[in-house]
N, C-alpha and C. Protein backbone atom coordinates (compact mmCIF):
# COMPACT_ATOMS: atom_id res chain seq x y z
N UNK A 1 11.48 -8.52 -9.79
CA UNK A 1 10.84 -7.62 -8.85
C UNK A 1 10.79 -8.30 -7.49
N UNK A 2 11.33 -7.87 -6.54
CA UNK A 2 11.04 -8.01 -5.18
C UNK A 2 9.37 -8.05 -4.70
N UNK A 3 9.75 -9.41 -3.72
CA UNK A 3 8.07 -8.85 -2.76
C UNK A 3 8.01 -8.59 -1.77
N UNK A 4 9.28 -8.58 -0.91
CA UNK A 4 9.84 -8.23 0.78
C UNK A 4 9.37 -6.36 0.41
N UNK A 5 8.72 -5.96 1.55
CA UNK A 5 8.54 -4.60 1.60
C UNK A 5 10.09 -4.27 2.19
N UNK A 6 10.71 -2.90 2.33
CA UNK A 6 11.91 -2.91 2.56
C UNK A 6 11.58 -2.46 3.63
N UNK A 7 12.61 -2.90 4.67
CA UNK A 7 12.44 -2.57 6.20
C UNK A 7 12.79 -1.12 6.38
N UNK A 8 13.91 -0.70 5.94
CA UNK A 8 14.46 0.90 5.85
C UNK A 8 13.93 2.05 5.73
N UNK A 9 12.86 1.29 4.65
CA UNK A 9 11.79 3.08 4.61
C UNK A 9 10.67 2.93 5.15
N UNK A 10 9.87 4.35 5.85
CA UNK A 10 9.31 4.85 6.09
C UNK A 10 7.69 4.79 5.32
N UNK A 11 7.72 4.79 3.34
CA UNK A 11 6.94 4.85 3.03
C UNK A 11 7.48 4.39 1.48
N UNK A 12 5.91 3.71 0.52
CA UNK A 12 6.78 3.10 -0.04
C UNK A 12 5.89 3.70 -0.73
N UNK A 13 6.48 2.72 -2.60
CA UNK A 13 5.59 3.26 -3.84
C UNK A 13 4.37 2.02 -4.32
N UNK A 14 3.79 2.68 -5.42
CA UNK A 14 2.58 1.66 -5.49
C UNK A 14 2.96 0.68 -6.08
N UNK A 15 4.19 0.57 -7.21
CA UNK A 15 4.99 -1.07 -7.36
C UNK A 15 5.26 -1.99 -6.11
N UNK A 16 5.69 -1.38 -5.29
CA UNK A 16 6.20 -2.41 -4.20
C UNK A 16 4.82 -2.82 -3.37
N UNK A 17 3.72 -1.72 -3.30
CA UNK A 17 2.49 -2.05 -2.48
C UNK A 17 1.47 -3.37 -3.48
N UNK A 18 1.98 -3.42 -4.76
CA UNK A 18 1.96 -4.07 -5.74
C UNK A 18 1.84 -5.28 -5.60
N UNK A 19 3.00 -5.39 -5.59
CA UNK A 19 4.32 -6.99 -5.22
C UNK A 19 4.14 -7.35 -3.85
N UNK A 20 3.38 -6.41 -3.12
CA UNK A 20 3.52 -6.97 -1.33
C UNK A 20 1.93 -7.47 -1.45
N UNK A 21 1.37 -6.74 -1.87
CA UNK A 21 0.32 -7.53 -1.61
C UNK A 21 -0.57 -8.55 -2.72
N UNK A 22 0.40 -8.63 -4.04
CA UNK A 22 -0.38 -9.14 -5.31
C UNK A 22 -1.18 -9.01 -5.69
N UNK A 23 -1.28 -7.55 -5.71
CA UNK A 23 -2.66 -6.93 -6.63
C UNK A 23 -2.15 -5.72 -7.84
N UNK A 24 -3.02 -5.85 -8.76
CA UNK A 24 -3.06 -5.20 -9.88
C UNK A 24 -2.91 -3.72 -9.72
N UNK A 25 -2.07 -2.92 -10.69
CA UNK A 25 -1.90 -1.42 -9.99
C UNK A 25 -3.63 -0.65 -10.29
N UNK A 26 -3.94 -1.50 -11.28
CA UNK A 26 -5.56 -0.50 -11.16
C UNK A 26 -6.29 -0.76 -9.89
N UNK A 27 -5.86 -1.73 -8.84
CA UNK A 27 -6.87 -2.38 -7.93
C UNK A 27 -5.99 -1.51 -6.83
N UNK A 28 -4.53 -1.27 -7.09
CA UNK A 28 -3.62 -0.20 -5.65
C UNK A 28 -4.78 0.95 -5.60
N UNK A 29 -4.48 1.34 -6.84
CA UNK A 29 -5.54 2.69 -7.10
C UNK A 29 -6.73 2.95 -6.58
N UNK A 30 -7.49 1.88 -6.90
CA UNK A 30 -8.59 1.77 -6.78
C UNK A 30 -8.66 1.66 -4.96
N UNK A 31 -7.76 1.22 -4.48
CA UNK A 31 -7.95 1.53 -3.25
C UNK A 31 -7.38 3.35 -2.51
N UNK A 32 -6.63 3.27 -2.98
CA UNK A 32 -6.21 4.67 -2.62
C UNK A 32 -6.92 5.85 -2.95
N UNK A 33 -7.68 5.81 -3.99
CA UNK A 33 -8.60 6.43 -4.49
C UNK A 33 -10.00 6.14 -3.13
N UNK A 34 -10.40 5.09 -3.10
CA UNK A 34 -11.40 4.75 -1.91
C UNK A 34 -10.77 6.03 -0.86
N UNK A 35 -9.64 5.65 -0.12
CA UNK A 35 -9.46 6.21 0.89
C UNK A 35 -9.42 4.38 1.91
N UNK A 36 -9.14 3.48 1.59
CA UNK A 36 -9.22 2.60 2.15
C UNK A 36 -7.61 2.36 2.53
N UNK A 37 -6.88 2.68 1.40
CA UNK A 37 -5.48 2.87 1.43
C UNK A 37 -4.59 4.52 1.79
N UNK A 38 -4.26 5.06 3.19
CA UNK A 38 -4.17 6.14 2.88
C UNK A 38 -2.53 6.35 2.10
N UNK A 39 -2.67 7.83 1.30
CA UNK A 39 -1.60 8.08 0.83
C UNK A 39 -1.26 9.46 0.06
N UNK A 40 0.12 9.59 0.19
CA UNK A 40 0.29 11.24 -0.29
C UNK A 40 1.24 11.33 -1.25
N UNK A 41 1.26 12.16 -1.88
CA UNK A 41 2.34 12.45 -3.29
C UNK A 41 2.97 13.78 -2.70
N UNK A 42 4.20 13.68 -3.34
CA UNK A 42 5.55 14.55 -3.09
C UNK A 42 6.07 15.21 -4.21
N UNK A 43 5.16 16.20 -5.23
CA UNK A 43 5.41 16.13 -6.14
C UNK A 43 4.18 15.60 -7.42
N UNK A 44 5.20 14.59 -7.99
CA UNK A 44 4.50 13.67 -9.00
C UNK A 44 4.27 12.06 -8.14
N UNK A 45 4.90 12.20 -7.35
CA UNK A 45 5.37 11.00 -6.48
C UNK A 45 4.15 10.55 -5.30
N UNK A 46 3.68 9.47 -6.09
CA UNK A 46 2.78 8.62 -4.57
C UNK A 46 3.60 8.27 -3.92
N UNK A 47 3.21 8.51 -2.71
CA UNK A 47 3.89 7.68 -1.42
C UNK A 47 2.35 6.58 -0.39
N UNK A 48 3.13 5.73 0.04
CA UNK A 48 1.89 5.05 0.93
C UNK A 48 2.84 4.56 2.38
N UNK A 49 2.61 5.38 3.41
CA UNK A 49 3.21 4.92 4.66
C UNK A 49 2.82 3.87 4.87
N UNK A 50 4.06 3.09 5.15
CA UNK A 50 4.18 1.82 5.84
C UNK A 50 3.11 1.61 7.56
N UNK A 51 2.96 2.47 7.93
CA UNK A 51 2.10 2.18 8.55
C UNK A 51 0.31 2.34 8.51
N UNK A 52 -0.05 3.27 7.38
CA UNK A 52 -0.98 3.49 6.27
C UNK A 52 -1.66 1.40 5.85
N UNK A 53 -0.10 0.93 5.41
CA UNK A 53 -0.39 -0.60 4.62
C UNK A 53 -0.38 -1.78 5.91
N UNK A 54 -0.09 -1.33 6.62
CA UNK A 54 -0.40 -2.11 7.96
C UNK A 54 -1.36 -1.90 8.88
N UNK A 55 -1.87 -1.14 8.49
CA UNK A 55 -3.42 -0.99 9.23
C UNK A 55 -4.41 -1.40 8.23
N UNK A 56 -4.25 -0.76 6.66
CA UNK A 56 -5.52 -1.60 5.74
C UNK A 56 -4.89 -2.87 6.04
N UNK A 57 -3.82 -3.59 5.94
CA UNK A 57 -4.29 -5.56 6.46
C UNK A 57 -4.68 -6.42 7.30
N UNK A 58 -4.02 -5.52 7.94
CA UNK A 58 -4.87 -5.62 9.67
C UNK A 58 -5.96 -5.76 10.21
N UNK A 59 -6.56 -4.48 9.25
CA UNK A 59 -8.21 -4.29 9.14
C UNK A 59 -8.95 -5.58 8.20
N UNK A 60 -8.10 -5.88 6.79
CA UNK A 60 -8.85 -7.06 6.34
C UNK A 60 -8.60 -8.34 6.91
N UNK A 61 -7.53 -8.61 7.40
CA UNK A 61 -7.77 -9.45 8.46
C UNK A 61 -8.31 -9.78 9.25
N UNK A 62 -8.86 -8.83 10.07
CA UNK A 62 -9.98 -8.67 11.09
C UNK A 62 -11.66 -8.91 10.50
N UNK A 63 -11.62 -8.35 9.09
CA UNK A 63 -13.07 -9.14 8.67
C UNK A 63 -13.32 -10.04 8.00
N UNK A 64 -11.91 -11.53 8.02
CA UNK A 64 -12.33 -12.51 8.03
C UNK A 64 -12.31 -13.51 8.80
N UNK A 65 -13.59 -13.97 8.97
CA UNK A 65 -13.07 -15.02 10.49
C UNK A 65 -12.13 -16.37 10.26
């Protein structure tokens, strides 16, 4: 499994949001479910914009000093 997010797309799935950030898929969930992670399905299909996952790290970045 890859952990490079892919530069090409637009928006990715919750394996790769997975592997990018090394967390458990109940803990992806558990954020997307919050609303801390935003994200939309196409279908059956989660999606999480790449710019969606760059603002939640951004943001936890920012609340640690």
């Amino acid at each position: 499994m890859t952990t490079a997010l892919p530069t090409t797309h637009v928006a990715v799935t919750v394996p790769e949001v997975m592997a990018a950030l090394k967390l458990s898929r109940s803990k992806v969930y558990d954020l997307l479910r919050s609303g801390a992670l935003p994200s939309y399905t196409e279908g059956r299909a989660r999606r999480i914009p790449l710019d969606s996952l760059r603002t939640y790290m951004t943001n936890r970045l920012g609340e640690n000093p």
